[in-house]
C-alpha atoms as a PDB file:
ATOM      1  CA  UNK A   1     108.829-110.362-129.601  1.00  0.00           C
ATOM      2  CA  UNK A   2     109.495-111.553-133.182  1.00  0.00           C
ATOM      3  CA  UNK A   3     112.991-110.249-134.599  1.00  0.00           C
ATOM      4  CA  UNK A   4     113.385-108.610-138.057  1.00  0.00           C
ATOM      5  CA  UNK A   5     116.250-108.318-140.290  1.00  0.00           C
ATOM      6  CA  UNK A   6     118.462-105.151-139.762  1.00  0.00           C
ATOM      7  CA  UNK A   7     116.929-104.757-136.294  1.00  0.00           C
ATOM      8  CA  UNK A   8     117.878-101.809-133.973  1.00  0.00           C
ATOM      9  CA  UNK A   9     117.144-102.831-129.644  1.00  0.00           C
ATOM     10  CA  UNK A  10     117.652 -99.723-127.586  1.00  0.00           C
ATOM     11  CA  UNK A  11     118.309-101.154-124.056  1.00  0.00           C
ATOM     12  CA  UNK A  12     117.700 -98.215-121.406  1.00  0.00           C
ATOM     13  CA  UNK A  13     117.377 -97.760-118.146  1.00  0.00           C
ATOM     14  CA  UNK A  14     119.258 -96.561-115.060  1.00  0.00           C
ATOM     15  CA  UNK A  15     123.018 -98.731-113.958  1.00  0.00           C
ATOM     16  CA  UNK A  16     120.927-102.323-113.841  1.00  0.00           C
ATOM     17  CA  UNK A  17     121.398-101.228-117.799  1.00  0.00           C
ATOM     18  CA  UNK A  18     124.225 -99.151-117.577  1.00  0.00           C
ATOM     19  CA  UNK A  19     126.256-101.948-115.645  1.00  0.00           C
ATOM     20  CA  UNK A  20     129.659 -99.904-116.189  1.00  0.00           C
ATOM     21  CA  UNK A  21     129.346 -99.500-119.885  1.00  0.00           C
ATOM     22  CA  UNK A  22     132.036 -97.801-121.831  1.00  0.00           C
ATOM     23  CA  UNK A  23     130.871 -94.293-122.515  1.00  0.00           C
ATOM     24  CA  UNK A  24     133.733 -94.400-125.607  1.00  0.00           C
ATOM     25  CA  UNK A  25     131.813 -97.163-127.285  1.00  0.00           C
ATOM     26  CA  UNK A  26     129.011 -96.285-129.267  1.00  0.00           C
ATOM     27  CA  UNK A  27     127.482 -99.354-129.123  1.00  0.00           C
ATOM     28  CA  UNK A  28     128.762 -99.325-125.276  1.00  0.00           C
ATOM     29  CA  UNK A  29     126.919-103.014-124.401  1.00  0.00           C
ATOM     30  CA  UNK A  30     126.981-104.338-120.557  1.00  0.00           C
ATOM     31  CA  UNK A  31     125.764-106.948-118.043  1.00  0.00           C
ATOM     32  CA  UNK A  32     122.569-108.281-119.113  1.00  0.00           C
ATOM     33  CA  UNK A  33     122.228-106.240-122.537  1.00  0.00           C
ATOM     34  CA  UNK A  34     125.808-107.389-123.585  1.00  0.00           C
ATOM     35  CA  UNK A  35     124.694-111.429-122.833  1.00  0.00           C
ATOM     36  CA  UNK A  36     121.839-110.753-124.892  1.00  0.00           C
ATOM     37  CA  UNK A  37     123.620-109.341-128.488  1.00  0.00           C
ATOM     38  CA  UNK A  38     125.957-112.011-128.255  1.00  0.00           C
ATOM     39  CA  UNK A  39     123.694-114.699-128.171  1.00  0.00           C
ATOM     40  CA  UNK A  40     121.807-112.616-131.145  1.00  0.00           C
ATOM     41  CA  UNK A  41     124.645-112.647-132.822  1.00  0.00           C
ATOM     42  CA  UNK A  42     126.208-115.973-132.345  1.00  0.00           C
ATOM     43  CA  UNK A  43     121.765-117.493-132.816  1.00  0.00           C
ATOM     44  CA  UNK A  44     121.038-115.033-135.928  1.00  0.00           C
ATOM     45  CA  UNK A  45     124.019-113.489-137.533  1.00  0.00           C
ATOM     46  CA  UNK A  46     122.012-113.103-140.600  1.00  0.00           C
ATOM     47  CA  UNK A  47     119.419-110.660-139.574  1.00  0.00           C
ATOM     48  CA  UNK A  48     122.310-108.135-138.970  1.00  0.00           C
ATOM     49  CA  UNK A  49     120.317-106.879-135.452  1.00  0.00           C
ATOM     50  CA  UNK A  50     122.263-103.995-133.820  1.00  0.00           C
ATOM     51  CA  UNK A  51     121.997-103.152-129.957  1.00  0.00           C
ATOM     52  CA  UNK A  52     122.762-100.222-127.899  1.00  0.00           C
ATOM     53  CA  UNK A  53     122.751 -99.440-124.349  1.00  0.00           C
ATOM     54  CA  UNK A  54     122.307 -96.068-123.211  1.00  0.00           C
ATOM     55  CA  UNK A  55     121.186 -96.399-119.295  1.00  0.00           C
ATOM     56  CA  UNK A  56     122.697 -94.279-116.974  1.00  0.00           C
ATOM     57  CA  UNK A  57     123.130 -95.413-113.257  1.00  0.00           C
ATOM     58  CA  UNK A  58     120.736 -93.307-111.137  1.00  0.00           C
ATOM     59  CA  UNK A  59     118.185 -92.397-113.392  1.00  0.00           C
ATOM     60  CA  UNK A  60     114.539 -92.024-112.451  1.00  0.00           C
ATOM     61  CA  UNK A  61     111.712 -92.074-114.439  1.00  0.00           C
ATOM     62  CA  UNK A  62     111.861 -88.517-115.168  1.00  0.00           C
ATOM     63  CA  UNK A  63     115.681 -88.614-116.314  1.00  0.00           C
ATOM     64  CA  UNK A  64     114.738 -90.884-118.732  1.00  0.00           C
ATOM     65  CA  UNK A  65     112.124 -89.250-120.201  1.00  0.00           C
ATOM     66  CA  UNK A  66     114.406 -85.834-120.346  1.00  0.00           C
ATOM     67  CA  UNK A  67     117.148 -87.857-122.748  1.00  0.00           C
ATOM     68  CA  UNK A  68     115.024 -90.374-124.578  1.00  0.00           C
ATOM     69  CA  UNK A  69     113.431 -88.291-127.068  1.00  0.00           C
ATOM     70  CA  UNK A  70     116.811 -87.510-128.112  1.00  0.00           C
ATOM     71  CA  UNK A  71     118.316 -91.041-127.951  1.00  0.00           C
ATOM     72  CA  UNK A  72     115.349 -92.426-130.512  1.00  0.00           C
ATOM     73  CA  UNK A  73     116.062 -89.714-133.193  1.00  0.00           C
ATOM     74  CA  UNK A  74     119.698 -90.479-132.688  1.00  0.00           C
ATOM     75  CA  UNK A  75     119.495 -94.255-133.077  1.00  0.00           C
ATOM     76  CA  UNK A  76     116.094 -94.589-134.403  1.00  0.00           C
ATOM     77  CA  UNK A  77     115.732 -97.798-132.782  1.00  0.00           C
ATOM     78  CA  UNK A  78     113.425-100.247-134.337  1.00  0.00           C
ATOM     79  CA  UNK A  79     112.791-102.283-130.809  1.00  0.00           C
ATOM     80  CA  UNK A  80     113.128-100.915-127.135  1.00  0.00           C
ATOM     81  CA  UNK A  81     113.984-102.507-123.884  1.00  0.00           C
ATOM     82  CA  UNK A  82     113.373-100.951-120.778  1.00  0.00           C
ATOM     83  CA  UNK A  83     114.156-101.485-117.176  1.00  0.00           C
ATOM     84  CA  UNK A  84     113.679 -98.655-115.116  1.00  0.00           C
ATOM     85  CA  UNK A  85     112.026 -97.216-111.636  1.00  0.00           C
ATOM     86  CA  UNK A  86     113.825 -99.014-108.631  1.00  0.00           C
ATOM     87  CA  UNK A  87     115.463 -95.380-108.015  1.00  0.00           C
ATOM     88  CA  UNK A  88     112.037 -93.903-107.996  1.00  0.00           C
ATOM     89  CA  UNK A  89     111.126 -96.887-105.704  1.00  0.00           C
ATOM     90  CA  UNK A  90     114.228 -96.647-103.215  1.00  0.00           C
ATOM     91  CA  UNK A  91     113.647 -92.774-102.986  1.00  0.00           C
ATOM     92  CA  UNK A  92     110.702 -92.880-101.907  1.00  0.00           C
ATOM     93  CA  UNK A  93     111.248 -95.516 -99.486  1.00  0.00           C
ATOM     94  CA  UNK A  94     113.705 -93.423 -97.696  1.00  0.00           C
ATOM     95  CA  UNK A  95     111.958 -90.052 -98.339  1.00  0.00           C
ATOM     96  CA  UNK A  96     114.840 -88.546-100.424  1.00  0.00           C
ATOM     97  CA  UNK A  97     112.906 -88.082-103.220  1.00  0.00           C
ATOM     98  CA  UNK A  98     109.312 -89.099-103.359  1.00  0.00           C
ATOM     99  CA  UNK A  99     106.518 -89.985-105.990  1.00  0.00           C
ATOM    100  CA  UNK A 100     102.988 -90.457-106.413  1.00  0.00           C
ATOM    101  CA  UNK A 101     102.045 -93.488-108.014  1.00  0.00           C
ATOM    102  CA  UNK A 102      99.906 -91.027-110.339  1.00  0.00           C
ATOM    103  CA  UNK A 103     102.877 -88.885-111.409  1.00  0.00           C
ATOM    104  CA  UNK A 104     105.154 -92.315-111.637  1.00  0.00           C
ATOM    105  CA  UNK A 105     102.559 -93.413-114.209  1.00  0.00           C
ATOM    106  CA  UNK A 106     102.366 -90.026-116.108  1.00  0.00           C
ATOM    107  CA  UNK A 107     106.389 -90.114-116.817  1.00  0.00           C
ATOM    108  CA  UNK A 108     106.811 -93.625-117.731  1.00  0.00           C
ATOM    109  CA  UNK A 109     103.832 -93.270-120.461  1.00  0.00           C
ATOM    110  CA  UNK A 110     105.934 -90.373-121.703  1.00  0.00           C
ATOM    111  CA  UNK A 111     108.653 -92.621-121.880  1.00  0.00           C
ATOM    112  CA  UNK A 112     106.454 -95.253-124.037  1.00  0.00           C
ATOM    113  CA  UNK A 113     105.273 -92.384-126.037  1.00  0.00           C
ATOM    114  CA  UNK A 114     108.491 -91.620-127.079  1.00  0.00           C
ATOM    115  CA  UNK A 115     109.915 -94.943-127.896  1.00  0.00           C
ATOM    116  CA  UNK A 116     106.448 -95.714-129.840  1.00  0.00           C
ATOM    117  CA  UNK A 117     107.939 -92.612-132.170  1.00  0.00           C
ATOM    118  CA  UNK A 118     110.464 -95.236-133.833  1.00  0.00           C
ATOM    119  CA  UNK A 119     110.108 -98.542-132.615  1.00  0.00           C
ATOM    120  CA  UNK A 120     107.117-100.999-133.430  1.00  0.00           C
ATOM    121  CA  UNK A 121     107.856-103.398-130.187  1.00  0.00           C
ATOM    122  CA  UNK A 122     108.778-102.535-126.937  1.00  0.00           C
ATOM    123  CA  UNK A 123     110.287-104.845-124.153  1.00  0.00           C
ATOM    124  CA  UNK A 124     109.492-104.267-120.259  1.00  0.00           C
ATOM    125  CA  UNK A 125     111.550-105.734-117.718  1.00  0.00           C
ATOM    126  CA  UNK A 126     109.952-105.224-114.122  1.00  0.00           C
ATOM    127  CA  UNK A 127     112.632-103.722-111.496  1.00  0.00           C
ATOM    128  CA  UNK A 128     112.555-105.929-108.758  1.00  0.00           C
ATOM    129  CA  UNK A 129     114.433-106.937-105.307  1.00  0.00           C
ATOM    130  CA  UNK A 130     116.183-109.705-104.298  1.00  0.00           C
ATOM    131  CA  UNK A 131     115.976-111.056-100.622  1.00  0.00           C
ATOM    132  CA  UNK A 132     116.711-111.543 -98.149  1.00  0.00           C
ATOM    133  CA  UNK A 133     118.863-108.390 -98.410  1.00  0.00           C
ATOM    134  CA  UNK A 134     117.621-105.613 -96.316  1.00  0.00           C
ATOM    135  CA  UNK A 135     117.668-102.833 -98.106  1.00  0.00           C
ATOM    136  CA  UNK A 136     115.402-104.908-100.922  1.00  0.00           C
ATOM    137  CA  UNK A 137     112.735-105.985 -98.255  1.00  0.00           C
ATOM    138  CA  UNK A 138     112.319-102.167 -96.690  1.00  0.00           C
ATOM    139  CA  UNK A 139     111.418-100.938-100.369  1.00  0.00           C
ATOM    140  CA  UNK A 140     108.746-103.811-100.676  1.00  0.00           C
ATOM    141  CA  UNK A 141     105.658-101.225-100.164  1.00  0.00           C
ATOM    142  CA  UNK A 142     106.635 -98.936-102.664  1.00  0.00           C
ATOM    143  CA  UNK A 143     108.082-101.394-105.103  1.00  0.00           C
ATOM    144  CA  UNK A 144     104.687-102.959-105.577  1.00  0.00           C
ATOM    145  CA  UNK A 145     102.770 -99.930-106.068  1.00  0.00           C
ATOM    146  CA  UNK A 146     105.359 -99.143-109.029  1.00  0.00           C
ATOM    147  CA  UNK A 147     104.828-102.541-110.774  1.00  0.00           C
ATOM    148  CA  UNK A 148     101.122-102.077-110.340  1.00  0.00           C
ATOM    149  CA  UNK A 149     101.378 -99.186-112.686  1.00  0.00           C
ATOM    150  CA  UNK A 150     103.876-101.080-115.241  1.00  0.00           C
ATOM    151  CA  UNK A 151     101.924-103.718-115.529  1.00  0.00           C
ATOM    152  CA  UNK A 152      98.891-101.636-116.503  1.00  0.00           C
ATOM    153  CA  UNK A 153     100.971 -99.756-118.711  1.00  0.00           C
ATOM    154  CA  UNK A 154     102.593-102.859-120.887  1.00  0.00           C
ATOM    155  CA  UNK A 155      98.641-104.782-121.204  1.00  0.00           C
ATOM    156  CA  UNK A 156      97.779-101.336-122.114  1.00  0.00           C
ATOM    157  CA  UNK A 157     101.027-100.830-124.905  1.00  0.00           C
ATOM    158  CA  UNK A 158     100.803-104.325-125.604  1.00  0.00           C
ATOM    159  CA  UNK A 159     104.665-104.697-124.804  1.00  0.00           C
ATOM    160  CA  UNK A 160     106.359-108.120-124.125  1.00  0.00           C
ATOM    161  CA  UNK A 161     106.356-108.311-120.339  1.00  0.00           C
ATOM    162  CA  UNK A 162     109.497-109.384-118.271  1.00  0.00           C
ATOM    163  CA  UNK A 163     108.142-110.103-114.741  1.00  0.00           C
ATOM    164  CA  UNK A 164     111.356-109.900-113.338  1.00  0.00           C
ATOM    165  CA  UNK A 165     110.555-109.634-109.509  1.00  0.00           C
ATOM    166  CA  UNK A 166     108.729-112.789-109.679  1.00  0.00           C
ATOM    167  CA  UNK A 167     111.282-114.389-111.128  1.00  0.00           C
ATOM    168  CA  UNK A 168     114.033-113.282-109.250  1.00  0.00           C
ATOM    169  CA  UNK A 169     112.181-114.394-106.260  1.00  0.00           C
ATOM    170  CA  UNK A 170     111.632-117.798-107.783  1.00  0.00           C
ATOM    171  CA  UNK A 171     115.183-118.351-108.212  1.00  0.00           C
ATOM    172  CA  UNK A 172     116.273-116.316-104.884  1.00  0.00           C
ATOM    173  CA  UNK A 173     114.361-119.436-103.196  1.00  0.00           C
ATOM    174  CA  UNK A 174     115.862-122.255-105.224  1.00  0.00           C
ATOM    175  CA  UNK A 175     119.515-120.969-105.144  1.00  0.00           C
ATOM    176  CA  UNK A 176     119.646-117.936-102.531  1.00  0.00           C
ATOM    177  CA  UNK A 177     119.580-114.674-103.257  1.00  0.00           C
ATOM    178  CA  UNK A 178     122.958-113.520-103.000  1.00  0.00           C
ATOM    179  CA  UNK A 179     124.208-115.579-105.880  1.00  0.00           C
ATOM    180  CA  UNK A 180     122.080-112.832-108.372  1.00  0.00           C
ATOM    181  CA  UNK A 181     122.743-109.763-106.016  1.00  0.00           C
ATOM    182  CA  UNK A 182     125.737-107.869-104.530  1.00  0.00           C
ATOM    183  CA  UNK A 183     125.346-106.425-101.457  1.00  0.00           C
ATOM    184  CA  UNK A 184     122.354-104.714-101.930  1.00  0.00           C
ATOM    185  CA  UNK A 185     119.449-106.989-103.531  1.00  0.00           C
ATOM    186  CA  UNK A 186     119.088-104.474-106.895  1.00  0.00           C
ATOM    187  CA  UNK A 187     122.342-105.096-108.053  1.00  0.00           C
ATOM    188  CA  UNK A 188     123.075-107.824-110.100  1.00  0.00           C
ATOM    189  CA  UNK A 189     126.337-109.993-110.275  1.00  0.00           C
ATOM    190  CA  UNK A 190     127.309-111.564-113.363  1.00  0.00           C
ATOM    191  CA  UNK A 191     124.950-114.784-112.581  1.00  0.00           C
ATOM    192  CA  UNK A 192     121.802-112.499-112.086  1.00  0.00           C
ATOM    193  CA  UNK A 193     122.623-110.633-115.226  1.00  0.00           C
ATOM    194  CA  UNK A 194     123.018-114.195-117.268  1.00  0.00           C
ATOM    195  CA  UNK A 195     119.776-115.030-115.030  1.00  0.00           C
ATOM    196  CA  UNK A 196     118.023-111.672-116.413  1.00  0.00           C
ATOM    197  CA  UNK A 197     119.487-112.045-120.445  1.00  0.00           C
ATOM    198  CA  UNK A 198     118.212-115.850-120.460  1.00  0.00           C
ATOM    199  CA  UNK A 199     114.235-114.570-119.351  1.00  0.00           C
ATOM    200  CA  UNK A 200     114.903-111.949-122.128  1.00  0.00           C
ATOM    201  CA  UNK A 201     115.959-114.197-125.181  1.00  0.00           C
ATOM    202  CA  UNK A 202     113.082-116.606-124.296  1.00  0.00           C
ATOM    203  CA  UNK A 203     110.791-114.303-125.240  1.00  0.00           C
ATOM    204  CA  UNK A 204     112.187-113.698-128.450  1.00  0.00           C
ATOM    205  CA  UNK A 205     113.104-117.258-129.302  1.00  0.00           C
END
């Protein structure tokens, strides 16, 4: 993803995004999203680039595409970064909350629709778990139907890609898993997050 002067990155998503952000701060960065604008602006103060966070721990799919709409008129964001759909994936695991693979795909095309309203490039990250942790290896199943989908969905857009999972796993086996996960293998501690902002920025620098 090329940057442009006077940039505007919308990261959303559900609390992987969120990660505790201040609700007081309108530019209310966190975790991986805050890494990220401080390397933009400590690598490319000149180009002026703006970020925002606006994910909200717990969020589906489907809460998403009920606020976004209103987000991208708000901030008119000229870039978008989403990571979003391990709630969808851990509901219907346990049978809280289930969805189809068909309706999955239906709201997170929405989603795109509505970021393609202002933005020109759009940034995927993959949600993903980290093992060995249990709760991450029951939700396996339905975790790979979901990335089936978003990866159809960003060669279709033409997004950058983030394969996150994949990565995750690649590092889980070179340094264990619980150094990029708290107790839960979704989760990220501040090494996963600095793990998750470094895949980012290489794909813009």
């Amino acid at each position: 993803m090329q940057l442009k002067d006077g940039d505007r990155i919308l990261f959303n998503g559900d609390s992987l995004t969120d990660a505790g952000r201040d609700r007081g701060d309108f530019h209310s960065l966190s975790g991986y999203n805050k890494i990220i604008a401080d390397a933009l602006a400590a690598f490319c103060p000149e180009k002026k680039i703006e970020a925002f966070n606006r994910g909200v721990g717990a969020d589906k799919v489907r809460h998403l595409l009920a606020r976004i709409g209103q987000e991208v008129e708000e901030l008119r964001p000229t870039a978008v970064s989403l990571l979003i759909g391990i709630n969808d994936v851990w509901q219907t695991a346990d049978g809280r909350d289930p969805i189809t693979a068909e309706e999955f795909e239906r709201q997170y095309r929405a989603v795109l629709d509505e970021c393609k309203k202002t933005a020109d490039r759009i940034v995927i990250i993959e949600p993903f778990t980290i093992q060995p942790f249990a709760i991450g290896t029951r939700m396996r199943p339905q975790l790979a139907a979901v990335n089936t989908v978003i990866r159809k969905l960003a060669a279709e857009y033409k997004t950058e890609f983030i394969p996150a999972d994949g990565i995750f796993a690649e590092l889980s086996v070179k340094n264990g898993g619980a150094l990029y996960s708290r107790e839960d293998g979704v989760h990220l501690t501040a090494a996963g997050n600095a793990a998750l902002a470094r895949e980012w920025l290489k794909r813009v620098f």
